[in-house]
C-alpha atoms as a PDB file:
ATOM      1  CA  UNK A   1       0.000   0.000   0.000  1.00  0.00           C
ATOM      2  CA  UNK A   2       2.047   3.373  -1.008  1.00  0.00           C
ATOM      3  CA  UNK A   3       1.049   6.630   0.998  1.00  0.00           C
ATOM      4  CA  UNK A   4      -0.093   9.891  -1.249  1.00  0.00           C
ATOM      5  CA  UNK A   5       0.658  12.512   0.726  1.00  0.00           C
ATOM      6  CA  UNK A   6      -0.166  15.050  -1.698  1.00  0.00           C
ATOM      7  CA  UNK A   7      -3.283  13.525  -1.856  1.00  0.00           C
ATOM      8  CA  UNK A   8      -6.548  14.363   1.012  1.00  0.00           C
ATOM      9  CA  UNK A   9      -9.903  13.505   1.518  1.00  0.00           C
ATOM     10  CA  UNK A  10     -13.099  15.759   1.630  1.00  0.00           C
ATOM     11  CA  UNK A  11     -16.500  13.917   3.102  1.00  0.00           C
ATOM     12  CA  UNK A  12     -19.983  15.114   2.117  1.00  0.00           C
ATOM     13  CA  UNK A  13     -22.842  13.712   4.408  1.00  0.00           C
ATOM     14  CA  UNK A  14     -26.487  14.405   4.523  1.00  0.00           C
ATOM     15  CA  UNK A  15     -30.310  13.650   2.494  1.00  0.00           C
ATOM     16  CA  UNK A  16     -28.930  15.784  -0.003  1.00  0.00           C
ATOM     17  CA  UNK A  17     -25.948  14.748  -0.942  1.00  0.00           C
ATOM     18  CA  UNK A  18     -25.638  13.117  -3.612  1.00  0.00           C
ATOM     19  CA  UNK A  19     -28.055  14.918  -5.840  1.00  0.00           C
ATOM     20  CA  UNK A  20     -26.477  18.146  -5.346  1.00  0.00           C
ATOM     21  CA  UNK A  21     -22.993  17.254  -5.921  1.00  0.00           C
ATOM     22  CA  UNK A  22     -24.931  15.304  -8.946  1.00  0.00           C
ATOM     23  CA  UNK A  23     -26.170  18.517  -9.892  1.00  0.00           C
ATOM     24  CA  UNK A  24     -22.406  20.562 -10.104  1.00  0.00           C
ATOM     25  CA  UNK A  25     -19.728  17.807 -11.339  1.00  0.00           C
ATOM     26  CA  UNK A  26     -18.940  16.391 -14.120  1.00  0.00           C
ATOM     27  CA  UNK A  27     -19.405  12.285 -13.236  1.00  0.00           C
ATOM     28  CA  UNK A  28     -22.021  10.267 -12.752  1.00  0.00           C
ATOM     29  CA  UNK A  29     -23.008  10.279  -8.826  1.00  0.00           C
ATOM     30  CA  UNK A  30     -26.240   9.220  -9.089  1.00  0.00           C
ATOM     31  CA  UNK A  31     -25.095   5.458  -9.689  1.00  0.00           C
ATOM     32  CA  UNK A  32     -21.561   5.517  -7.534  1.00  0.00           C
ATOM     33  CA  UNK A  33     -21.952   2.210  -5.291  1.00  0.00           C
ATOM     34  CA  UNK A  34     -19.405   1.239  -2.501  1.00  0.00           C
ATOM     35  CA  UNK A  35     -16.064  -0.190  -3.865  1.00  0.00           C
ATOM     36  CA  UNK A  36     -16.826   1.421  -7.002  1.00  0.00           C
ATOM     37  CA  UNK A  37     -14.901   5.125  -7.946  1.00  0.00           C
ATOM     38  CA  UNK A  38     -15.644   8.137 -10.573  1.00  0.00           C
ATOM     39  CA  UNK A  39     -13.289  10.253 -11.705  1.00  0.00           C
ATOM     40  CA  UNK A  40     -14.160  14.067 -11.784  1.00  0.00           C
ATOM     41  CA  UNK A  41     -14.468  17.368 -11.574  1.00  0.00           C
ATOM     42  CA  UNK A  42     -15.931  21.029 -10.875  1.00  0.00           C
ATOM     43  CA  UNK A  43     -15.694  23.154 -13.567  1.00  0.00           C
ATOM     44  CA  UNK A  44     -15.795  27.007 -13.930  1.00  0.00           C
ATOM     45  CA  UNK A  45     -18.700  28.298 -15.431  1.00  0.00           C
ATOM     46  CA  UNK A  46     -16.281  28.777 -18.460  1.00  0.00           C
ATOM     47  CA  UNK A  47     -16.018  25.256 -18.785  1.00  0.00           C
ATOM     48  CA  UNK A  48     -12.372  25.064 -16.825  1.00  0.00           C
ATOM     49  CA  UNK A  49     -10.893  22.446 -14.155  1.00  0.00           C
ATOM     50  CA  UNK A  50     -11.391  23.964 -10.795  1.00  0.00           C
ATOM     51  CA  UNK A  51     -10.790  21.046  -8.658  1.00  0.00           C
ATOM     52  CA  UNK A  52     -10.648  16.994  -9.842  1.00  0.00           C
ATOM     53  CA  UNK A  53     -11.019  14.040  -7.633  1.00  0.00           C
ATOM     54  CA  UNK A  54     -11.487  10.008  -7.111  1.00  0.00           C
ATOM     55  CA  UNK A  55     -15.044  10.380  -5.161  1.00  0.00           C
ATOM     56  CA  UNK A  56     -16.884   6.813  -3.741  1.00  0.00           C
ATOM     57  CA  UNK A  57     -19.195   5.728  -1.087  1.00  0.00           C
ATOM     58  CA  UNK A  58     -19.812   4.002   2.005  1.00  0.00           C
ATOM     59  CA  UNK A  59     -22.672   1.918   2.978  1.00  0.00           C
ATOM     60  CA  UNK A  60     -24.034   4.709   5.072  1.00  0.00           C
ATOM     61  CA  UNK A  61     -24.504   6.743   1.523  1.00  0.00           C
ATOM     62  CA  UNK A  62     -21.942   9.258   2.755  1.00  0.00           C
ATOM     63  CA  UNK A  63     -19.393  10.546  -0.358  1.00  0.00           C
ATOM     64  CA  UNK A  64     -15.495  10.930  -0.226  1.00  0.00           C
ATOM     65  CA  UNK A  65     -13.708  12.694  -2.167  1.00  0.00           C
ATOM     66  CA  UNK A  66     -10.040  11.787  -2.718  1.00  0.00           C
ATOM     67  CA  UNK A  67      -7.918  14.787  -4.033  1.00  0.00           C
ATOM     68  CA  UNK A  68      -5.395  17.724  -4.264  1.00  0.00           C
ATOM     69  CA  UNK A  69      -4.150  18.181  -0.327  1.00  0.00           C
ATOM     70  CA  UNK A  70      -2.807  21.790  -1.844  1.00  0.00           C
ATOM     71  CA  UNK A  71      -6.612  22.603  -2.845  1.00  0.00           C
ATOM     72  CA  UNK A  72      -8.839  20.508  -0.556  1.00  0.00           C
ATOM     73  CA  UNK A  73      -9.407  23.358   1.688  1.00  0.00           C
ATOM     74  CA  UNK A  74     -10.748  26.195  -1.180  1.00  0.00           C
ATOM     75  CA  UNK A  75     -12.238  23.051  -2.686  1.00  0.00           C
ATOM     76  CA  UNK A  76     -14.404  22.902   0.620  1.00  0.00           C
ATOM     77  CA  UNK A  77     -15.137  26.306   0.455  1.00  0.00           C
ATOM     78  CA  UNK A  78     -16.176  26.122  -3.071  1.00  0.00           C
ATOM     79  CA  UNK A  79     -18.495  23.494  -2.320  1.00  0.00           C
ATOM     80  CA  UNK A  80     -20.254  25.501   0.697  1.00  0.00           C
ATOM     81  CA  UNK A  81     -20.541  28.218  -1.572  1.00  0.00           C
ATOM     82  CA  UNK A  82     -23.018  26.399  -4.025  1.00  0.00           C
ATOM     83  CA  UNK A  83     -24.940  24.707  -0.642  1.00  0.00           C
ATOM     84  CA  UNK A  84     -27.196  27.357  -0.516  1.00  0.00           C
ATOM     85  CA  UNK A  85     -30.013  25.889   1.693  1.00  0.00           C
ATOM     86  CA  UNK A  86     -29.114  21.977   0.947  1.00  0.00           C
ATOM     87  CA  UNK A  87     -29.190  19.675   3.469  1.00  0.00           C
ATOM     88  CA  UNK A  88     -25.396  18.913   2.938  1.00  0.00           C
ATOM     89  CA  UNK A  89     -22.326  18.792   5.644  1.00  0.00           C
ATOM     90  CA  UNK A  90     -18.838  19.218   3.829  1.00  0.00           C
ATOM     91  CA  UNK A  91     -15.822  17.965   5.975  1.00  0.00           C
ATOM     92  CA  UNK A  92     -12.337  18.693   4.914  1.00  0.00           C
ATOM     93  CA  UNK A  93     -10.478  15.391   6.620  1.00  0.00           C
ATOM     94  CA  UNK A  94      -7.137  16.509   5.544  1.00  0.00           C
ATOM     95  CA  UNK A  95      -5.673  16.688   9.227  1.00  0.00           C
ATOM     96  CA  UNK A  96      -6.960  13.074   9.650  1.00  0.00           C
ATOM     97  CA  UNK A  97      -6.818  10.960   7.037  1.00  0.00           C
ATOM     98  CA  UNK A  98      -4.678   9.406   4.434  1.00  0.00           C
ATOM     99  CA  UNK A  99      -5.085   8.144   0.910  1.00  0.00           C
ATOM    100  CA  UNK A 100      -3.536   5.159  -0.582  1.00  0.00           C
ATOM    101  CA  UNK A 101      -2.855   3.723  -4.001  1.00  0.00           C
ATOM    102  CA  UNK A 102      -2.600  -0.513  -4.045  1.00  0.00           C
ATOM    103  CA  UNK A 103      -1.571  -1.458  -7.379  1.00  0.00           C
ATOM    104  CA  UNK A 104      -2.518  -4.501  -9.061  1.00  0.00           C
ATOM    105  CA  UNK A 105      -3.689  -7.054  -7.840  1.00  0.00           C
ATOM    106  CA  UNK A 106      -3.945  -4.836  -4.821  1.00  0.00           C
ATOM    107  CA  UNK A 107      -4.894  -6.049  -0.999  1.00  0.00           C
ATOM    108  CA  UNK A 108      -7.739  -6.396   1.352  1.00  0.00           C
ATOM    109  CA  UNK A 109      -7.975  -3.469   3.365  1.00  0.00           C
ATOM    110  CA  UNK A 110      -8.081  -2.866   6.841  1.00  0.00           C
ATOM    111  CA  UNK A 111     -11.083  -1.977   8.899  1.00  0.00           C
ATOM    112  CA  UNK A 112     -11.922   1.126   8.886  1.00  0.00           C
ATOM    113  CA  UNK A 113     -11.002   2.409   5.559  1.00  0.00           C
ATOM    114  CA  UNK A 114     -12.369   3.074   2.657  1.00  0.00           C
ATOM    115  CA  UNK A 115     -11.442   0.959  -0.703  1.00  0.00           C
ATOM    116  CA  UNK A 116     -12.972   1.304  -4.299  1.00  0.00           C
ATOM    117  CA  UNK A 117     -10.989   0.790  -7.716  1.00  0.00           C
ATOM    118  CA  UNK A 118      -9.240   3.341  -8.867  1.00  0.00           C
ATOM    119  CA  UNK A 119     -11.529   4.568 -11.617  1.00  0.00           C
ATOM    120  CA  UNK A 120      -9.300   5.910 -14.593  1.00  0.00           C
ATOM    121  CA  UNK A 121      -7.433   2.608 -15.126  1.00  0.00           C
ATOM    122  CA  UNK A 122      -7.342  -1.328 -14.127  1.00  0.00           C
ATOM    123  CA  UNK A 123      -4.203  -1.068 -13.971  1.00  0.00           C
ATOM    124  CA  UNK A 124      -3.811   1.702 -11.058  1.00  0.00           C
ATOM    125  CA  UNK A 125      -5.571  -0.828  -8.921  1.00  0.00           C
ATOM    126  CA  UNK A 126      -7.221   0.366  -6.130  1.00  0.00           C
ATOM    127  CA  UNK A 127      -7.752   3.608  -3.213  1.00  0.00           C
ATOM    128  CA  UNK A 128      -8.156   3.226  -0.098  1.00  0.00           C
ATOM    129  CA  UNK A 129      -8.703   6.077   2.296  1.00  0.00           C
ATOM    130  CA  UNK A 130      -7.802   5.519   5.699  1.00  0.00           C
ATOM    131  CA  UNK A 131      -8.518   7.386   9.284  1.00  0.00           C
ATOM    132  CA  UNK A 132      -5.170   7.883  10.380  1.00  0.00           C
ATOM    133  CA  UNK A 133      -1.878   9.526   9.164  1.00  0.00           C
ATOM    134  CA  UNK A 134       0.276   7.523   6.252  1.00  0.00           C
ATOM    135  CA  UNK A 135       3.981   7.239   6.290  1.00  0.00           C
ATOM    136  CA  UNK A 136       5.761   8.310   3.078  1.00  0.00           C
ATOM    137  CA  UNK A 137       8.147   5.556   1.349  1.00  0.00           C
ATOM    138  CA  UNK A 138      10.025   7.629  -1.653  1.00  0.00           C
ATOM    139  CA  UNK A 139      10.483   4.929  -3.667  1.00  0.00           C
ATOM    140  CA  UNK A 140       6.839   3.109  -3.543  1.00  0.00           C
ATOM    141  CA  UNK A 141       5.443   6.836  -4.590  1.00  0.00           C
ATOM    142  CA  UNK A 142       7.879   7.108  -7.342  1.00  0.00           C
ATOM    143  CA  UNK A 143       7.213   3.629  -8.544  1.00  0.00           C
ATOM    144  CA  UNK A 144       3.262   4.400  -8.161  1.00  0.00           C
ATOM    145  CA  UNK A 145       4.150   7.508 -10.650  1.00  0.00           C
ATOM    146  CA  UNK A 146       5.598   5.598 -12.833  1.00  0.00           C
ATOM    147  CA  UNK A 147       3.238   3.542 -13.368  1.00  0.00           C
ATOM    148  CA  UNK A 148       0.343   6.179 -14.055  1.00  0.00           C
ATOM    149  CA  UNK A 149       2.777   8.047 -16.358  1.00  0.00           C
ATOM    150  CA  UNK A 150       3.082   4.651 -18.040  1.00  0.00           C
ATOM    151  CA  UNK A 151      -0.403   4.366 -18.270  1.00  0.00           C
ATOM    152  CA  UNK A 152      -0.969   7.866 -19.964  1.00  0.00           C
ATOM    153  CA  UNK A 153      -2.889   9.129 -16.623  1.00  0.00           C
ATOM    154  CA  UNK A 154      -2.714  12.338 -15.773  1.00  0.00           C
ATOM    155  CA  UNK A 155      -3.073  14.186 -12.816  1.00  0.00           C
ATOM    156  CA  UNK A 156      -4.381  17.554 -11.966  1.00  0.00           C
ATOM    157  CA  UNK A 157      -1.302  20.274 -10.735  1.00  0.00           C
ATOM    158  CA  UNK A 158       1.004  17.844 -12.081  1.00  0.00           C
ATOM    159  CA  UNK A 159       0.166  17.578 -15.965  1.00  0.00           C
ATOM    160  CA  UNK A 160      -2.070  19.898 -16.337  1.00  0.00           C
ATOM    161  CA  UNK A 161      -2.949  23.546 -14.449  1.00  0.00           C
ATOM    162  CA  UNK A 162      -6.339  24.068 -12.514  1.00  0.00           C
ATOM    163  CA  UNK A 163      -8.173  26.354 -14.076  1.00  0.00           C
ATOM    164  CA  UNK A 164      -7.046  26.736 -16.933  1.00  0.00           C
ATOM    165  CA  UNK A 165      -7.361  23.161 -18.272  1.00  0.00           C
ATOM    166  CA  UNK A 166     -10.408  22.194 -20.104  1.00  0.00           C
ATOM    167  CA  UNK A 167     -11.922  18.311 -19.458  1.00  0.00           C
ATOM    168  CA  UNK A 168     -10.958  17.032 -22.696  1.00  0.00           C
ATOM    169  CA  UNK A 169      -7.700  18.473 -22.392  1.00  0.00           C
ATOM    170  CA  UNK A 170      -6.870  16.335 -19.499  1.00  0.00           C
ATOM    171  CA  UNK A 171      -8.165  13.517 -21.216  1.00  0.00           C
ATOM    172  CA  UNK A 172     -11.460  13.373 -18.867  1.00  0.00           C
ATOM    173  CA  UNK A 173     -13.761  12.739 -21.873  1.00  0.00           C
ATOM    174  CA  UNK A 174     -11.760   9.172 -22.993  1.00  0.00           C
ATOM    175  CA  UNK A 175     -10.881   8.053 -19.317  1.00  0.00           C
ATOM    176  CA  UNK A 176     -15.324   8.594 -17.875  1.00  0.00           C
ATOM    177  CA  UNK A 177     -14.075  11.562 -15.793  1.00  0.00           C
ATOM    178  CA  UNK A 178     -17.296  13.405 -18.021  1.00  0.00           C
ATOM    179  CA  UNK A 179     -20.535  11.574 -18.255  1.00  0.00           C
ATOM    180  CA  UNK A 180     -21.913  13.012 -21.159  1.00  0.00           C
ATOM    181  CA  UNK A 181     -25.568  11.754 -20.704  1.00  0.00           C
ATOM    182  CA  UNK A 182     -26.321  13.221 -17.697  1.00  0.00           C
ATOM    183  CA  UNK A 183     -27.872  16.426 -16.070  1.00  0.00           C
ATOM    184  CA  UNK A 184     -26.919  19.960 -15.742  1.00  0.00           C
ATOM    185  CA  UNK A 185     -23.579  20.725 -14.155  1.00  0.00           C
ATOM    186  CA  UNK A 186     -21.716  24.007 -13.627  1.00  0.00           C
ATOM    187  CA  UNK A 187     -19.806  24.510 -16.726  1.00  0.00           C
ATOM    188  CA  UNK A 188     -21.529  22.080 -18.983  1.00  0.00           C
ATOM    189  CA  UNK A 189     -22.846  23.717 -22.050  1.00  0.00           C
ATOM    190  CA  UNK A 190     -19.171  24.498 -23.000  1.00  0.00           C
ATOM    191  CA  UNK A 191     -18.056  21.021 -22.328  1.00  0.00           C
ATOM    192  CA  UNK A 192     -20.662  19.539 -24.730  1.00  0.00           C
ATOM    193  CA  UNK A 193     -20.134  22.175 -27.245  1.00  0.00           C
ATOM    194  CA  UNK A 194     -16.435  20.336 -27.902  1.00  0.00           C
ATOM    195  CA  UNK A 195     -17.579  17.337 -27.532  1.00  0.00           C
ATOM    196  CA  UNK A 196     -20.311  17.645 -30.482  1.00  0.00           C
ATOM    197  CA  UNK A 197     -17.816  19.943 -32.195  1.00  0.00           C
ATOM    198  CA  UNK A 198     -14.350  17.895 -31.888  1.00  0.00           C
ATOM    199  CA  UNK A 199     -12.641  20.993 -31.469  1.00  0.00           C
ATOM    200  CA  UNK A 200     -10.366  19.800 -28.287  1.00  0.00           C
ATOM    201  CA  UNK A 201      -6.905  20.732 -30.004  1.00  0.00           C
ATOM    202  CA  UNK A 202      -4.809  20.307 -27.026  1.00  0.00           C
ATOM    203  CA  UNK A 203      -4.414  17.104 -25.189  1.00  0.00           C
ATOM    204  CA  UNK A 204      -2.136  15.658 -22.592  1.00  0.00           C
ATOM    205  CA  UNK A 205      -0.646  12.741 -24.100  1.00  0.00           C
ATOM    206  CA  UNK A 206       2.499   9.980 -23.529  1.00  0.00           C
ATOM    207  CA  UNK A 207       5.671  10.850 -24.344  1.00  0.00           C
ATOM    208  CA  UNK A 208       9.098   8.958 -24.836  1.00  0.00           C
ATOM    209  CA  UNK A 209      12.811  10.443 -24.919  1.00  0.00           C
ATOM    210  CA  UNK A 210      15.909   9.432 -26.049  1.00  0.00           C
ATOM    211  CA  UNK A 211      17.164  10.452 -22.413  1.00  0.00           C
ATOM    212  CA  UNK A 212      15.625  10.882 -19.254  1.00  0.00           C
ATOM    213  CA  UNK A 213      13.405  13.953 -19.343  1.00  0.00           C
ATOM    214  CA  UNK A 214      14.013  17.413 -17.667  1.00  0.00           C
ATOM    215  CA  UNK A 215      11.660  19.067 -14.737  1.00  0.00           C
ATOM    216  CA  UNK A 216       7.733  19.535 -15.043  1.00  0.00           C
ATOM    217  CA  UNK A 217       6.999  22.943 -16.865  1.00  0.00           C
ATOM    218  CA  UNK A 218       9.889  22.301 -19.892  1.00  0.00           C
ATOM    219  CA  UNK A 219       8.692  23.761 -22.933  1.00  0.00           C
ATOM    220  CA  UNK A 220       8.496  21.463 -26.274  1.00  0.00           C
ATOM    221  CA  UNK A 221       8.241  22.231 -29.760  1.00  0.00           C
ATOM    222  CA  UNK A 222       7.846  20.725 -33.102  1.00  0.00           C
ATOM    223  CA  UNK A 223      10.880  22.377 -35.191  1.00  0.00           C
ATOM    224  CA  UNK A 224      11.373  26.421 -34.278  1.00  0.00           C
ATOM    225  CA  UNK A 225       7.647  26.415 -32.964  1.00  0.00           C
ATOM    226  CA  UNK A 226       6.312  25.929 -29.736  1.00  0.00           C
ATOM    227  CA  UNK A 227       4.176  22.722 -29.369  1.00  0.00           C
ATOM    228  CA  UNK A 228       3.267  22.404 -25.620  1.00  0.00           C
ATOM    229  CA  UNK A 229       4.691  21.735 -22.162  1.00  0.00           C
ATOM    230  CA  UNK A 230       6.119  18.715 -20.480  1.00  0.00           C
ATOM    231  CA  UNK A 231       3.961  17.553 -17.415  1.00  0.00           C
ATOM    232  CA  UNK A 232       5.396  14.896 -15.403  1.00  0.00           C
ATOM    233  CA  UNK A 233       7.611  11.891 -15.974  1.00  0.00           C
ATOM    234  CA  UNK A 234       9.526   9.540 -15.046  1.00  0.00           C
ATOM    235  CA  UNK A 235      13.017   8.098 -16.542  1.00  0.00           C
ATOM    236  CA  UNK A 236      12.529   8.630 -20.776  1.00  0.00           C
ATOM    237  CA  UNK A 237       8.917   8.496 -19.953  1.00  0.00           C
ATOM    238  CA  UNK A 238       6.398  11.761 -19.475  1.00  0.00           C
ATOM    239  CA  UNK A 239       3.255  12.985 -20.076  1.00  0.00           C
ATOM    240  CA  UNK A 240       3.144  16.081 -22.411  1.00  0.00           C
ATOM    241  CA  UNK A 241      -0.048  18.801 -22.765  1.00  0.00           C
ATOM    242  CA  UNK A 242       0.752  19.440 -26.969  1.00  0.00           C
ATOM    243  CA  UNK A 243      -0.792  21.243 -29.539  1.00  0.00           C
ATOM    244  CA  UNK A 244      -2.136  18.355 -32.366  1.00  0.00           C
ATOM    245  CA  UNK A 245      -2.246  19.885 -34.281  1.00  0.00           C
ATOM    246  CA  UNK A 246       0.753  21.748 -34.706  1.00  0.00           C
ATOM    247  CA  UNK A 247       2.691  18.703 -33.943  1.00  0.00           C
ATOM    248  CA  UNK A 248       1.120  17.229 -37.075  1.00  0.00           C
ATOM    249  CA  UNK A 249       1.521  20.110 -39.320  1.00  0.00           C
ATOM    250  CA  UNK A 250       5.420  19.522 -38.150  1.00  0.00           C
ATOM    251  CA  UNK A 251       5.509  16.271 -38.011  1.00  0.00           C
ATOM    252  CA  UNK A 252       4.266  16.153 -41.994  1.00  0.00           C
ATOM    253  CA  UNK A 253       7.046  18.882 -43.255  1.00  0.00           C
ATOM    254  CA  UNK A 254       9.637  16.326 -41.021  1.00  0.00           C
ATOM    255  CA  UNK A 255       9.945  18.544 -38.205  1.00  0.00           C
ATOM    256  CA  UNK A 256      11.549  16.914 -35.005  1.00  0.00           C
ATOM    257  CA  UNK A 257       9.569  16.768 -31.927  1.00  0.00           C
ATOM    258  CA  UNK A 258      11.782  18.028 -28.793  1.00  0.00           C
ATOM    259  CA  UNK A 259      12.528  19.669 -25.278  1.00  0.00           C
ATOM    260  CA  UNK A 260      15.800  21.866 -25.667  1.00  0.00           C
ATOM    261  CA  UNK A 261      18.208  18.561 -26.959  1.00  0.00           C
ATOM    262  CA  UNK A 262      15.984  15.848 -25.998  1.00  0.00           C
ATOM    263  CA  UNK A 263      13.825  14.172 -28.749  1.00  0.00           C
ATOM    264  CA  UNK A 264      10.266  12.814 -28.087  1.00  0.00           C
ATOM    265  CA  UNK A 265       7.950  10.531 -29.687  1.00  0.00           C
ATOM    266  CA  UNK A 266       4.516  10.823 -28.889  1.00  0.00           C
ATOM    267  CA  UNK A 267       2.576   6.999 -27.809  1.00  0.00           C
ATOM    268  CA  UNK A 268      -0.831   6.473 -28.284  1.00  0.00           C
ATOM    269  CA  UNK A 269      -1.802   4.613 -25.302  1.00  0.00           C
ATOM    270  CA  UNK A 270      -4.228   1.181 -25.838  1.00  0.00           C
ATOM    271  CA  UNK A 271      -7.121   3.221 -23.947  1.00  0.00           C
ATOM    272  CA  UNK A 272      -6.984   5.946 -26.693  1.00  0.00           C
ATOM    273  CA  UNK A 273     -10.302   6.814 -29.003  1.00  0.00           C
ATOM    274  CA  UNK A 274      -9.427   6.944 -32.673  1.00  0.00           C
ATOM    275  CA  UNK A 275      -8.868  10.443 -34.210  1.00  0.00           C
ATOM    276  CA  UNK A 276      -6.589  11.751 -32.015  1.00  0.00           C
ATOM    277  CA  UNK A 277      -2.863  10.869 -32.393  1.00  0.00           C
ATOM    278  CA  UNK A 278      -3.643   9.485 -35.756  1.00  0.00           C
ATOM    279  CA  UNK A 279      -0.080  10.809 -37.267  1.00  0.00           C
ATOM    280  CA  UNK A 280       3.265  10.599 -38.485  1.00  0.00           C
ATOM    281  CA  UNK A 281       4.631  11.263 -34.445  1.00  0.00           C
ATOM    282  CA  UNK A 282       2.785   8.705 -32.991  1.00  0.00           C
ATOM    283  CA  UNK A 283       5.098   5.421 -31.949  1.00  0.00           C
END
């Protein structure tokens, strides 16, 4: 079990619950069972990331919310603000709990704590959110990192900036972090709007090197012209926010895809929806 300590845990209780946080974010809560997990998010009214997270249930009905320690707080504020006169509690649990990551074929957790699967990939394995503190072990986060990276997941302040990332930037349309089919939520018309138009240009996407990658934040470009930003990574392995389309326009006059020296090659992972990456970069 590897300890997340950038990672925290908000807890909404009360009748109303679950329809009003329903009514806000992006994922399906109407149908979120114990053990189960949606990713998601709340959006600006612009359409923009404010806050993502893992959210589940226990068998009380009560809803967690697994995500950024950095933003949990504002994220509970946020939250109260749209309460209004709903019979809803919001507890930020930061001071007490801990959130976990067991990766395939994970364990049986303890009592007390609160499992589901980790809903953006099988192979992330599980959550599990537990009542006490965690202890940090370096190397079991890094490996943990790894393995998302590997994956293609991202992860919000890491490859991609809150509020000023749209969902199907971060990939939240292929990976069910936006349920498409259901209700109202803040930010939704503009959300469906590039969904029906396809006009999501910019995407987060795997990247290889011939050498191990530089710091979060390096700029890439296809040729003399900038393409996008490297998120995080691991080894020759990252995660990249890139402009398609420019890297295609490059990539078809035989422009080389880089950061400063360092040449990348873009991998389409097996979870990927045909259209995107369809072109000359892809490995």
């Amino acid at each position: 079990m590897i300890h997340l300590p950038d990672r925290a845990v908000l807890r909404l209780s009360g009748e109303d619950a679950r329809s009003w946080l329903a009514n806000l974010v992006t994922c399906d809560i109407a149908g979120l069972k114990p053990g189960g997990g949606r990713w998601g998010a709340l959006l600006t009214p612009q359409g923009k990331i404010l806050f993502d997270f893992l959210a589940t249930t226990d068998e009380d009905g009560r809803l967690y919310l697994d995500t950024d320690r950095t933003r949990a707080g504002d994220f509970a504020k946020r939250l109260n603000f749209y309460r209004l006169r709903a019979k809803v509690a919001v507890e930020d649990l930061s001071e007490g709990w801990s959130v976990h990551a067991a990766l395939p074929p994970g364990i049986a957790p303890e009592a007390g704590a609160i499992a589901f699967a980790d809903p953006r990939h099988p192979g992330l394995g599980q959550r599990i959110l537990l009542p006490e503190a965690g202890v940090v072990d370096e190397a079991a986060m890094a490996a943990y990192h790894a393995r998302r990276i590997s994956l293609g997941i991202p992860e919000g302040g890491k490859d991609f900036a809150f509020g000023d990332t749209f969902p199907h930037e971060a990939l939240m349309d292929m990976l069910d972090g936006v349920d498409f089919k259901k209700g109202c939520y803040v930010g939704q018309e503009v959300v469906s709007r590039m969904q029906h138009r396809g006009t999501a240009r910019t995407r987060i996407v795997p990247v290889t090197a011939t050498s191990s990658l530089p710091a979060t934040g390096a700029e890439i470009r296809i040729g003399d012209k900038p393409a996008g930003t490297l998120g995080s990574s691991a080894g020759s392995h990252g995660l990249a926010l890139l402009r398609l389309d420019r890297v295609e326009e490059g990539a078809d006059k035989g422009k080389v895809l880089a950061t400063g020296e360092i040449g990348l090659a873009v991998v389409k992972p097996d979870w990927w929806r045909a259209g995107a990456l369809d072109h000359k970069v892809s490995a």
